[in-house]
PDB file of N, CA and C in Angstrom:
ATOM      1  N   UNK A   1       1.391  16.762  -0.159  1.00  0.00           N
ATOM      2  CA  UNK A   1       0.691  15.761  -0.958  1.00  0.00           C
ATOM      3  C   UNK A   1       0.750  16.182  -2.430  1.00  0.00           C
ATOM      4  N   UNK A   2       0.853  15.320  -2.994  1.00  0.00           N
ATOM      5  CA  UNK A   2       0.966  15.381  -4.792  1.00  0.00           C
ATOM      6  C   UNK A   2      -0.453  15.923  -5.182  1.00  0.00           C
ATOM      7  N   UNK A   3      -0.644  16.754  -6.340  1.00  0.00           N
ATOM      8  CA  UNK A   3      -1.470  17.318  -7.191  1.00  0.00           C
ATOM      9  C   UNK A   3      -2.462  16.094  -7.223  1.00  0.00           C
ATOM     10  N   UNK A   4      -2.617  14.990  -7.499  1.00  0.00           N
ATOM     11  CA  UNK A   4      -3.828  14.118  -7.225  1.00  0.00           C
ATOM     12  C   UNK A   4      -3.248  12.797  -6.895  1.00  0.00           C
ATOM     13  N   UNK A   5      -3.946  11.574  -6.427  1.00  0.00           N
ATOM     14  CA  UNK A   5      -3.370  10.697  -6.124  1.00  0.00           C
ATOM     15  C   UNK A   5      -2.807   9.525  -6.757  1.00  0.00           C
ATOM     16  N   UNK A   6      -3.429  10.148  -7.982  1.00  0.00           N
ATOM     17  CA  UNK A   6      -2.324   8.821  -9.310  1.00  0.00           C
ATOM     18  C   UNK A   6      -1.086   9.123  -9.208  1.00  0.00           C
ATOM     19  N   UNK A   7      -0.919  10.698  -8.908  1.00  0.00           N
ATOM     20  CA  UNK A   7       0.847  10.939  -8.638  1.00  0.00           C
ATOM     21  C   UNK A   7       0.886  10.565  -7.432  1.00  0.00           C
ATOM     22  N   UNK A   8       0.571  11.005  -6.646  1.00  0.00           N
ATOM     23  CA  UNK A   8       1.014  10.118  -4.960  1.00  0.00           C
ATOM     24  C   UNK A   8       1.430   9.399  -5.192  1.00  0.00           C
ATOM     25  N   UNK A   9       0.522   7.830  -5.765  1.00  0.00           N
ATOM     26  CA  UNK A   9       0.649   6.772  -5.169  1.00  0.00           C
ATOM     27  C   UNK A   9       2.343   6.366  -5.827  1.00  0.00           C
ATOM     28  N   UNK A  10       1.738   7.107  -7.230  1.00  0.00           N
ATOM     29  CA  UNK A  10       3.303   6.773  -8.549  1.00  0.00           C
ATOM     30  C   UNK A  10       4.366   6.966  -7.350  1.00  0.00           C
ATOM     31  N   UNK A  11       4.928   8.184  -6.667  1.00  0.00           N
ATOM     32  CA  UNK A  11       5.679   8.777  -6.005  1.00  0.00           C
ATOM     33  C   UNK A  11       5.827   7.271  -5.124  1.00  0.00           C
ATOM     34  N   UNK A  12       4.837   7.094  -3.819  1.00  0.00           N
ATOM     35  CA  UNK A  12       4.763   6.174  -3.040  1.00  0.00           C
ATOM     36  C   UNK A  12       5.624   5.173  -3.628  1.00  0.00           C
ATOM     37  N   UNK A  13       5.272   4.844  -4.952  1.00  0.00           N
ATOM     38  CA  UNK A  13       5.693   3.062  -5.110  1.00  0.00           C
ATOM     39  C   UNK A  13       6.760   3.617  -5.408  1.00  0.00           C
ATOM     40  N   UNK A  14       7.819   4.055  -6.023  1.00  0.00           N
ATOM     41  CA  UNK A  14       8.986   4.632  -6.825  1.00  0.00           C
ATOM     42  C   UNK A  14       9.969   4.795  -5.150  1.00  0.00           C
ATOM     43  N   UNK A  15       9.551   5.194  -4.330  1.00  0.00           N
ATOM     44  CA  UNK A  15       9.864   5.093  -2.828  1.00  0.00           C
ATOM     45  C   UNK A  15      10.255   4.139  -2.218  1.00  0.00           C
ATOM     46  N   UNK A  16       8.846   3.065  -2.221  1.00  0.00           N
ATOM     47  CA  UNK A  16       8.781   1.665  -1.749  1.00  0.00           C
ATOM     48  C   UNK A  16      10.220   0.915  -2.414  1.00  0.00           C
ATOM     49  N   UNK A  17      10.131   0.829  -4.022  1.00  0.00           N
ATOM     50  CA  UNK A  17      11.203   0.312  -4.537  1.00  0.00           C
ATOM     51  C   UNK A  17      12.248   0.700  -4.320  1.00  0.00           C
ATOM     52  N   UNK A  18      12.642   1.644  -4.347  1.00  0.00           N
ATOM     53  CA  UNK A  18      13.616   1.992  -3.866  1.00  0.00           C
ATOM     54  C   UNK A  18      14.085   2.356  -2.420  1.00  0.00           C
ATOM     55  N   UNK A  19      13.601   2.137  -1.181  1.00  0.00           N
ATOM     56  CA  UNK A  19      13.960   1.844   0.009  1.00  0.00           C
ATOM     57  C   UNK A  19      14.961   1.007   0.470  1.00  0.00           C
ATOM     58  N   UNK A  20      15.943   1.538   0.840  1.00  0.00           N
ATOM     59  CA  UNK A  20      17.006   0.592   1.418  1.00  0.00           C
ATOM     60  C   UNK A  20      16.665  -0.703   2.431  1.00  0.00           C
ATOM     61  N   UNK A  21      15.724  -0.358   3.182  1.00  0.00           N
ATOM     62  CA  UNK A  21      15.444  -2.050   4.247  1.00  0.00           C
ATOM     63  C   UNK A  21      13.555  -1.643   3.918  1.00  0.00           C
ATOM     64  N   UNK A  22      13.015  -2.441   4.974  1.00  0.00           N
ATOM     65  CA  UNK A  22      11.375  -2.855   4.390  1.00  0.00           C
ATOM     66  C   UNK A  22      11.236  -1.894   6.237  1.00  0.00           C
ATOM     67  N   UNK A  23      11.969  -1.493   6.805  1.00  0.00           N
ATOM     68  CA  UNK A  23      11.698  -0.439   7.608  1.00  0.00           C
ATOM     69  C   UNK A  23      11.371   0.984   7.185  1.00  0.00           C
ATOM     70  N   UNK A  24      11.969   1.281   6.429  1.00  0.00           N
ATOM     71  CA  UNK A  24      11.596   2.122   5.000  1.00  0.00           C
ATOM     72  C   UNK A  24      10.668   2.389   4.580  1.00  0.00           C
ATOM     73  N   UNK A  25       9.822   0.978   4.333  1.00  0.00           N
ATOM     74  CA  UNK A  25       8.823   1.053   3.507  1.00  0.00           C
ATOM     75  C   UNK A  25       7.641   0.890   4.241  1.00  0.00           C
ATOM     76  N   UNK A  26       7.970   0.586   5.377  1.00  0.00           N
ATOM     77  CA  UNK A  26       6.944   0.462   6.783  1.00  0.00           C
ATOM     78  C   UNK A  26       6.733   2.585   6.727  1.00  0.00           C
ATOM     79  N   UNK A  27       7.428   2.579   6.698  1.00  0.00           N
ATOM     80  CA  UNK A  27       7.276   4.223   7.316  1.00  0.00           C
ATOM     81  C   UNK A  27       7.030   5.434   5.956  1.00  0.00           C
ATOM     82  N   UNK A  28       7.201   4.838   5.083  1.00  0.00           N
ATOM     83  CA  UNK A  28       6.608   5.612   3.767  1.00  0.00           C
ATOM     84  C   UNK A  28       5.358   5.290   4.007  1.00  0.00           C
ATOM     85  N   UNK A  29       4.628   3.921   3.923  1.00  0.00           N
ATOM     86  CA  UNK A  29       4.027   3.645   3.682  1.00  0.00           C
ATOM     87  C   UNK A  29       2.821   4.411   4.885  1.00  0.00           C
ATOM     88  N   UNK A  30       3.256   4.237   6.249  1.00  0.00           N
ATOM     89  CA  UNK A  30       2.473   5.113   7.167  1.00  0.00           C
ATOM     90  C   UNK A  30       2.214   6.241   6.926  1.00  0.00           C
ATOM     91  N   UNK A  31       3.477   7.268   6.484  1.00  0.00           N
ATOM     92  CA  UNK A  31       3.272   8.432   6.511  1.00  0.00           C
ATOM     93  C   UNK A  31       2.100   8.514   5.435  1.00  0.00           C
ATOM     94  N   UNK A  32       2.314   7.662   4.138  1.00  0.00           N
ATOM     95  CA  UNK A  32       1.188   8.134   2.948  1.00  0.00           C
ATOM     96  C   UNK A  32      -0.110   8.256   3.567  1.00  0.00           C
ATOM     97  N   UNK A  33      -0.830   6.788   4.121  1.00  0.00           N
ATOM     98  CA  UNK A  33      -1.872   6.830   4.734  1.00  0.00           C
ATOM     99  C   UNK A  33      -2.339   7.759   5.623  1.00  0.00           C
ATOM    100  N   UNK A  34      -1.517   8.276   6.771  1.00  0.00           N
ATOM    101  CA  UNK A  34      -1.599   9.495   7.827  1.00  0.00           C
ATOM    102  C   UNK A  34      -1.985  10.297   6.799  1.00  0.00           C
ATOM    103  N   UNK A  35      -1.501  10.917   5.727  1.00  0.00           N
ATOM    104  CA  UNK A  35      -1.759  11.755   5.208  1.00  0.00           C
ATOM    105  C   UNK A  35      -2.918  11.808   4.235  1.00  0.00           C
ATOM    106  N   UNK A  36      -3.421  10.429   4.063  1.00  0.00           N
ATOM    107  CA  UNK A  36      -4.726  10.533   3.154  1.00  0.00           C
ATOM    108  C   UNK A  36      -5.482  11.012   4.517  1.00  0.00           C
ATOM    109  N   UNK A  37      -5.832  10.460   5.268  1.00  0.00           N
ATOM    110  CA  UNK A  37      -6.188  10.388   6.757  1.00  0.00           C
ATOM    111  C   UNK A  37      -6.419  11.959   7.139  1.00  0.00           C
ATOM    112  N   UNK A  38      -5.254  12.492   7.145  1.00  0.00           N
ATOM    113  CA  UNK A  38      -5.317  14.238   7.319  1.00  0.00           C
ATOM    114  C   UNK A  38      -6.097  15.154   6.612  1.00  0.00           C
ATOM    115  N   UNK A  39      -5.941  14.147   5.265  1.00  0.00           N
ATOM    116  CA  UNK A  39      -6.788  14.746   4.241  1.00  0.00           C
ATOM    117  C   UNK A  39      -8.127  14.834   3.677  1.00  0.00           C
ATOM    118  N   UNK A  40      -8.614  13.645   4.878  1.00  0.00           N
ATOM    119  CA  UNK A  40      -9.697  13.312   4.986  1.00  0.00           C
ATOM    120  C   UNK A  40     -10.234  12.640   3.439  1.00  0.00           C
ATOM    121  N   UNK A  41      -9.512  11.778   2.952  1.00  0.00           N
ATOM    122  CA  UNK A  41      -9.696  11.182   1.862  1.00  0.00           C
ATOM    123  C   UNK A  41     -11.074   9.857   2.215  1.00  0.00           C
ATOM    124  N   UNK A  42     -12.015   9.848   1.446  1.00  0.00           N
ATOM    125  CA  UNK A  42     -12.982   8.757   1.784  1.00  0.00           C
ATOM    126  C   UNK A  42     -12.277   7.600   1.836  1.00  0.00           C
ATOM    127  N   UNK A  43     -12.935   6.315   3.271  1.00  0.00           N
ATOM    128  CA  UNK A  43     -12.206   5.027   2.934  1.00  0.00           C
ATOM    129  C   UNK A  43     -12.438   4.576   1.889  1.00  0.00           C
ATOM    130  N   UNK A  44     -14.189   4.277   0.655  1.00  0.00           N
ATOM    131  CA  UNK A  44     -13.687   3.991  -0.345  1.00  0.00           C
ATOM    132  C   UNK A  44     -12.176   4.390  -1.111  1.00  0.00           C
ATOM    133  N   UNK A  45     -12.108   5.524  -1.308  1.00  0.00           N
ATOM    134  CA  UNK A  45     -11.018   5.833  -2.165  1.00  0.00           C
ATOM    135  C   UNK A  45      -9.727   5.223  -1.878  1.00  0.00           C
ATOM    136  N   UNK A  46      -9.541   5.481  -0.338  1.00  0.00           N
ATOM    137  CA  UNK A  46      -8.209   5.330   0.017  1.00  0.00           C
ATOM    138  C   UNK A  46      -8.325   3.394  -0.478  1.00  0.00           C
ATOM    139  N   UNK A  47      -9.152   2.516  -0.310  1.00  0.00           N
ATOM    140  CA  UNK A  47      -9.106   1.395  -0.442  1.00  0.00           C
ATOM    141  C   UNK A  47      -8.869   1.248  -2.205  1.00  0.00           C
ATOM    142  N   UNK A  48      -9.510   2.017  -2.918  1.00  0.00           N
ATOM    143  CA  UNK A  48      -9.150   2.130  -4.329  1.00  0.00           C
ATOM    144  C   UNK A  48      -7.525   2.594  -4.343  1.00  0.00           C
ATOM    145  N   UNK A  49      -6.873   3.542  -3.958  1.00  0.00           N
ATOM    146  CA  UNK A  49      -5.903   3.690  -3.712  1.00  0.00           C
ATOM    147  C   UNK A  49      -4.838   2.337  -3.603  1.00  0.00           C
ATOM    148  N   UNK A  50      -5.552   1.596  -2.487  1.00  0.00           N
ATOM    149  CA  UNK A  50      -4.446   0.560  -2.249  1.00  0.00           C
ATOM    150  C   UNK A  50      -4.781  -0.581  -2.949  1.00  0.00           C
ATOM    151  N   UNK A  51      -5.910  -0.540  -3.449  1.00  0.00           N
ATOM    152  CA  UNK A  51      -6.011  -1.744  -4.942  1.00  0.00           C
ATOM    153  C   UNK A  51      -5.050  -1.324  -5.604  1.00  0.00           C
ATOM    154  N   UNK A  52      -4.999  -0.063  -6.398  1.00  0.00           N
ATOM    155  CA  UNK A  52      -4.410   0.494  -7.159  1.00  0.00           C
ATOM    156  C   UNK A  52      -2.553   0.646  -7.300  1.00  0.00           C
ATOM    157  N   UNK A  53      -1.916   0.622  -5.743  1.00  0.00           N
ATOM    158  CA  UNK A  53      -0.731   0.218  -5.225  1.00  0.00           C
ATOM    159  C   UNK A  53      -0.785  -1.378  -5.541  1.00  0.00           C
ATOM    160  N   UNK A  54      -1.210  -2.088  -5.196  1.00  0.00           N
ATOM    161  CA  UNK A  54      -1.110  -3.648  -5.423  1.00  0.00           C
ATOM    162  C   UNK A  54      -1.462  -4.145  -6.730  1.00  0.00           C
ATOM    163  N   UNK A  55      -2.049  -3.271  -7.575  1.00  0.00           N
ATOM    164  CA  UNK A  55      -1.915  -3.990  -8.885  1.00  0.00           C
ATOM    165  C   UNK A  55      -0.829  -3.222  -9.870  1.00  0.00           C
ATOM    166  N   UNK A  56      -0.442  -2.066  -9.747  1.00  0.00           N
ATOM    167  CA  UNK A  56       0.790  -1.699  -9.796  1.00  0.00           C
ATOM    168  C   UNK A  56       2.106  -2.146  -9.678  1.00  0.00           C
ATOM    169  N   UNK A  57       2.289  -2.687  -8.103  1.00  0.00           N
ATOM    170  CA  UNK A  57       3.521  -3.507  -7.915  1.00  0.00           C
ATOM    171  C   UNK A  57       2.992  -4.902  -8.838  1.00  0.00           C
ATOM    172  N   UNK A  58       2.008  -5.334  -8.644  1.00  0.00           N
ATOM    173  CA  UNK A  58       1.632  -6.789 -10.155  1.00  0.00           C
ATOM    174  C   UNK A  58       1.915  -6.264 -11.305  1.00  0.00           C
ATOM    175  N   UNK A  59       2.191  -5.291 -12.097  1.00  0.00           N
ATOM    176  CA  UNK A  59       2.394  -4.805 -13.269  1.00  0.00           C
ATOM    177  C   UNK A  59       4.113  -5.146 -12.992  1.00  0.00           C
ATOM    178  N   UNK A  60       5.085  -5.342 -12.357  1.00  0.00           N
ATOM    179  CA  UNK A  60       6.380  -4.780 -12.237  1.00  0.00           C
ATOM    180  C   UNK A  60       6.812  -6.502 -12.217  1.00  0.00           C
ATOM    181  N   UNK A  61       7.633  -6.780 -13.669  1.00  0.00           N
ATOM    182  CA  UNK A  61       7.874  -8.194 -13.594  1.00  0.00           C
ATOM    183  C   UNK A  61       9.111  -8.474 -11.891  1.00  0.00           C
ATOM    184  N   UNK A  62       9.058  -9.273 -11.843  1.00  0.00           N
ATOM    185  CA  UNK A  62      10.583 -10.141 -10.375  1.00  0.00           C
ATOM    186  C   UNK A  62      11.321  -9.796 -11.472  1.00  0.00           C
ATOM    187  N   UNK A  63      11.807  -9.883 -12.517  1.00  0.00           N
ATOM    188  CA  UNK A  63      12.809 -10.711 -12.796  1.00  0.00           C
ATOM    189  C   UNK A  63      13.729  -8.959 -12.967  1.00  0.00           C
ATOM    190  N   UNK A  64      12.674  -7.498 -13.436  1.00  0.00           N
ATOM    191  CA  UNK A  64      13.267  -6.631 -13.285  1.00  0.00           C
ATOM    192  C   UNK A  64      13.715  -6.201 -12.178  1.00  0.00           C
ATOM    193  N   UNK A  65      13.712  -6.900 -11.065  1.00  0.00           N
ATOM    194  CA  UNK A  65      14.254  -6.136  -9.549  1.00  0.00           C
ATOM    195  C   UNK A  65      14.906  -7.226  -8.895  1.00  0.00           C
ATOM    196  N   UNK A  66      15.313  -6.205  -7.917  1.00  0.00           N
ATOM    197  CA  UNK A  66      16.992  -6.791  -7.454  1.00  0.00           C
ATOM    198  C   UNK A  66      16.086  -7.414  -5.994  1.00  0.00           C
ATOM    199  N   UNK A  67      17.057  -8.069  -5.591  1.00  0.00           N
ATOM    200  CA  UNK A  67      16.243  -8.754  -4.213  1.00  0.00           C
ATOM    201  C   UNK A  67      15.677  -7.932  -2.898  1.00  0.00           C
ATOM    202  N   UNK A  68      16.391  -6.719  -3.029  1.00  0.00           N
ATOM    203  CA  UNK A  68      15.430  -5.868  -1.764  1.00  0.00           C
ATOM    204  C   UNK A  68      14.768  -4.988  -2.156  1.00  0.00           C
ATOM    205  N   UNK A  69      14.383  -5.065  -3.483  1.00  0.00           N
ATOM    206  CA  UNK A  69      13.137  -4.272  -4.238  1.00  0.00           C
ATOM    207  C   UNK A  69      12.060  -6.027  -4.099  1.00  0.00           C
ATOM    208  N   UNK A  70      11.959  -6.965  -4.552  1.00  0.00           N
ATOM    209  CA  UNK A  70      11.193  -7.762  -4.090  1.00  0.00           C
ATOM    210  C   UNK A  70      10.787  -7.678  -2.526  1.00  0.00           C
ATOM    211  N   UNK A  71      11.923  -7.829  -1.263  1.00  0.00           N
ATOM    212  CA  UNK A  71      11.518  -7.952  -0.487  1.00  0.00           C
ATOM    213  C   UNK A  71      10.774  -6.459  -0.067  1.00  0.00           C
ATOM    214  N   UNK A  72      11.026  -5.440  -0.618  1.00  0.00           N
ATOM    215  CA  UNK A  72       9.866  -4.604  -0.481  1.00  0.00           C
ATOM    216  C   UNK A  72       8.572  -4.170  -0.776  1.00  0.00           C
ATOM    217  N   UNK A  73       8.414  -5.379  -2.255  1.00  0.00           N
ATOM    218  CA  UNK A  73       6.784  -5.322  -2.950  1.00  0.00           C
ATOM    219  C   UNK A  73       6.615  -5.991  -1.813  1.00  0.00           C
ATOM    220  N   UNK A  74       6.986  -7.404  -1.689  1.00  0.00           N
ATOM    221  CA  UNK A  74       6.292  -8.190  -0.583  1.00  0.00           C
ATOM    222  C   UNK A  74       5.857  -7.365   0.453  1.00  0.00           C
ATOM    223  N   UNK A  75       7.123  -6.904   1.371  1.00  0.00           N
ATOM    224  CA  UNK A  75       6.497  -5.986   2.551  1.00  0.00           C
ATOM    225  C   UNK A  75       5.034  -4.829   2.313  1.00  0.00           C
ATOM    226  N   UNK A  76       5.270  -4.154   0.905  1.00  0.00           N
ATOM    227  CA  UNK A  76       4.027  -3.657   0.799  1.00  0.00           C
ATOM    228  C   UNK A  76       2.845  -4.288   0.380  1.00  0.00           C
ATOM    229  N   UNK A  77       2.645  -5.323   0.256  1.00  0.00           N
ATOM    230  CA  UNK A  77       1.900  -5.999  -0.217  1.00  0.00           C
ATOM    231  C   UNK A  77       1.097  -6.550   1.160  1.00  0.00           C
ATOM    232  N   UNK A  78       2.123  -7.236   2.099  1.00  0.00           N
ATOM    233  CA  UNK A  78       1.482  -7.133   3.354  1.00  0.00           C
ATOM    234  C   UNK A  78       0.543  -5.684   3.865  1.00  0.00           C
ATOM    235  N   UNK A  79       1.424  -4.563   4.155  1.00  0.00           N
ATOM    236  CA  UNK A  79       1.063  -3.634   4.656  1.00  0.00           C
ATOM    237  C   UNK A  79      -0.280  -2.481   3.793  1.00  0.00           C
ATOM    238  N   UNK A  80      -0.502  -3.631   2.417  1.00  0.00           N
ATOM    239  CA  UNK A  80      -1.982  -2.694   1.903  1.00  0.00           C
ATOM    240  C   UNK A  80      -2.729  -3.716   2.300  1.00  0.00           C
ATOM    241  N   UNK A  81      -2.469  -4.924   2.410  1.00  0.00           N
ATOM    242  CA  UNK A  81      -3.631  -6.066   3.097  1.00  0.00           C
ATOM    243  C   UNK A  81      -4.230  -5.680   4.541  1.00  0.00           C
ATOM    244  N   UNK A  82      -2.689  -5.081   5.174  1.00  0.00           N
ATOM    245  CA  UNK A  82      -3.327  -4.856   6.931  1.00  0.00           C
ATOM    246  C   UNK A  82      -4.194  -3.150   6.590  1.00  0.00           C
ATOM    247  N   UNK A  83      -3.850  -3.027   6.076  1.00  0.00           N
ATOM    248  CA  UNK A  83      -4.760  -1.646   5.953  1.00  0.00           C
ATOM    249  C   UNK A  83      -6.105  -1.801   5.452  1.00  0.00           C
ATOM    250  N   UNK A  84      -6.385  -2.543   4.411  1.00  0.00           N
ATOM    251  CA  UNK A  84      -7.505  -2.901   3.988  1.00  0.00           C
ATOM    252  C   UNK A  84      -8.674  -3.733   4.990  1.00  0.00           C
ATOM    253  N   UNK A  85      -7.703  -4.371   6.011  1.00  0.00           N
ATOM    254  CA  UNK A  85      -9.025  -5.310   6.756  1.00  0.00           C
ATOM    255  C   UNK A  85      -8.593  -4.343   7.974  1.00  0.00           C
ATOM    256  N   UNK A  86      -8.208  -3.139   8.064  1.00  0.00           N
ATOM    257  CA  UNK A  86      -8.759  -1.979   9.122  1.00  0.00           C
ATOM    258  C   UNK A  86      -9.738  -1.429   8.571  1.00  0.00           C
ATOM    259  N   UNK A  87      -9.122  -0.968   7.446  1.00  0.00           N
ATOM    260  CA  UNK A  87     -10.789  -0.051   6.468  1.00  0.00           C
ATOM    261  C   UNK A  87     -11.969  -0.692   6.982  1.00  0.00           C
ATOM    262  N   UNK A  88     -12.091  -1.960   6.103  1.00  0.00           N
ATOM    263  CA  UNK A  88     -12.797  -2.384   5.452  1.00  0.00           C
ATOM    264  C   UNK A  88     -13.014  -3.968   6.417  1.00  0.00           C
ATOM    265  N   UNK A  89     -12.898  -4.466   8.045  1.00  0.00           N
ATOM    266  CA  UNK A  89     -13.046  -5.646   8.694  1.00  0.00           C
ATOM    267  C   UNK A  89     -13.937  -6.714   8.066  1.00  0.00           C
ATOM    268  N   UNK A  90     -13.533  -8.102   7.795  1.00  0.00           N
ATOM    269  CA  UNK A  90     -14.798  -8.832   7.083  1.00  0.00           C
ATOM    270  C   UNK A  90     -15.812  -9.370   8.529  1.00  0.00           C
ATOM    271  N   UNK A  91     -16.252  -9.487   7.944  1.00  0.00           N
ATOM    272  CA  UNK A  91     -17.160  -9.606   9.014  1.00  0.00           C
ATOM    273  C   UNK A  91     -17.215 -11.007   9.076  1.00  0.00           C
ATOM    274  N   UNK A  92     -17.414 -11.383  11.062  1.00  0.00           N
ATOM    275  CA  UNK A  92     -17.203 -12.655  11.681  1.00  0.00           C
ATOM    276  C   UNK A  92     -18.282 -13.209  11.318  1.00  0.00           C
ATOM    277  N   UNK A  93     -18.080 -14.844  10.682  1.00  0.00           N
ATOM    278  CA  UNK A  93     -19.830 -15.261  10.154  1.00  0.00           C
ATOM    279  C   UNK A  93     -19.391 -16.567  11.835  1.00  0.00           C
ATOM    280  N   UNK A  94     -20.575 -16.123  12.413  1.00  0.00           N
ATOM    281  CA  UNK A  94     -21.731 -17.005  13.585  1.00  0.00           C
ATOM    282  C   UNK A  94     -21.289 -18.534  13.282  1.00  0.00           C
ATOM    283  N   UNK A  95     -21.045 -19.254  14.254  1.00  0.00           N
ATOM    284  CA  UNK A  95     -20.352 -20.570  14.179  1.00  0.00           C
ATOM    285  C   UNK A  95     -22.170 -21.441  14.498  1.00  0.00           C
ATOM    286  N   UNK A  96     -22.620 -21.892  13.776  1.00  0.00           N
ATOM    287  CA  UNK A  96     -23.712 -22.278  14.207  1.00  0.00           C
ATOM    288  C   UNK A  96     -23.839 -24.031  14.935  1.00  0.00           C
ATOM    289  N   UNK A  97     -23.902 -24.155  16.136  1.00  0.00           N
ATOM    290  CA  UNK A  97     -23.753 -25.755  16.396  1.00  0.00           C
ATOM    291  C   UNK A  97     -25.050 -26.711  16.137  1.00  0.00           C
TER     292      UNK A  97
END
C-alpha cells in the first residue's frame, strides 16, 4: 500500500486508465478495496476514498482519452457505486397502503 491514500488512490486511477480491457479494472479495483479492508481502513474513509476516485475521474475531460480509457472511467464508475451501496445500503422506505 502507498505511503497514504491520496497516493493510492492517484496510483489506482493512473491503473484504471490505463488498463487494457475493464477486466483489468474489475480486478485493480478489487484488489485496492481488499486491501483497504486488510488494512482495516474505516468505511467512512474508504467511502471518502471512493468519492474522491469519482470526482477525480470527473476532473479528466472525454475528449483527453481514447475510447478504452472512457470505457474504463465508466466501468469504474459503476464499480465505486456497487461498493458504496455495500458500505453504506440505503435503506428500504415501508410501502404504506
Amino acid at each position: 500500500m502507498a505511503k497514504n491514500l491520496d497516493d493510492y488512490r492517484c496510483k489506482l486511477i493512473s491503473k484504471i486508465l490505463q488498463a487494457p480491457t475493464s477486466d483489468h479494472v474489475t480486478r485493480f479495483f478489487n484488489a485496492a478495496i481488499k486491501s483497504l479492508k486488510e488494512h482495516k481502513v474505516n468505511g467512512y474513509v474508504t467511502k471518502r476514498f471512493l468519492d474522491k476516485i469519482e470526482l477525480e475521474l470527473d476532473s479528466i475531460q472525454p475528449d483527453e482519452l481514447n475510447s478504452q480509457q472512457l470505457n474504463n472511467r465508466e466501468k469504474a464508475y459503476q464499480l465505486t457505486a456497487d461498493c458504496k451501496n455495500q458500505l453504506f445500503p440505503t435503506a428500504s422506505i415501508p410501502v404504506i397502503a
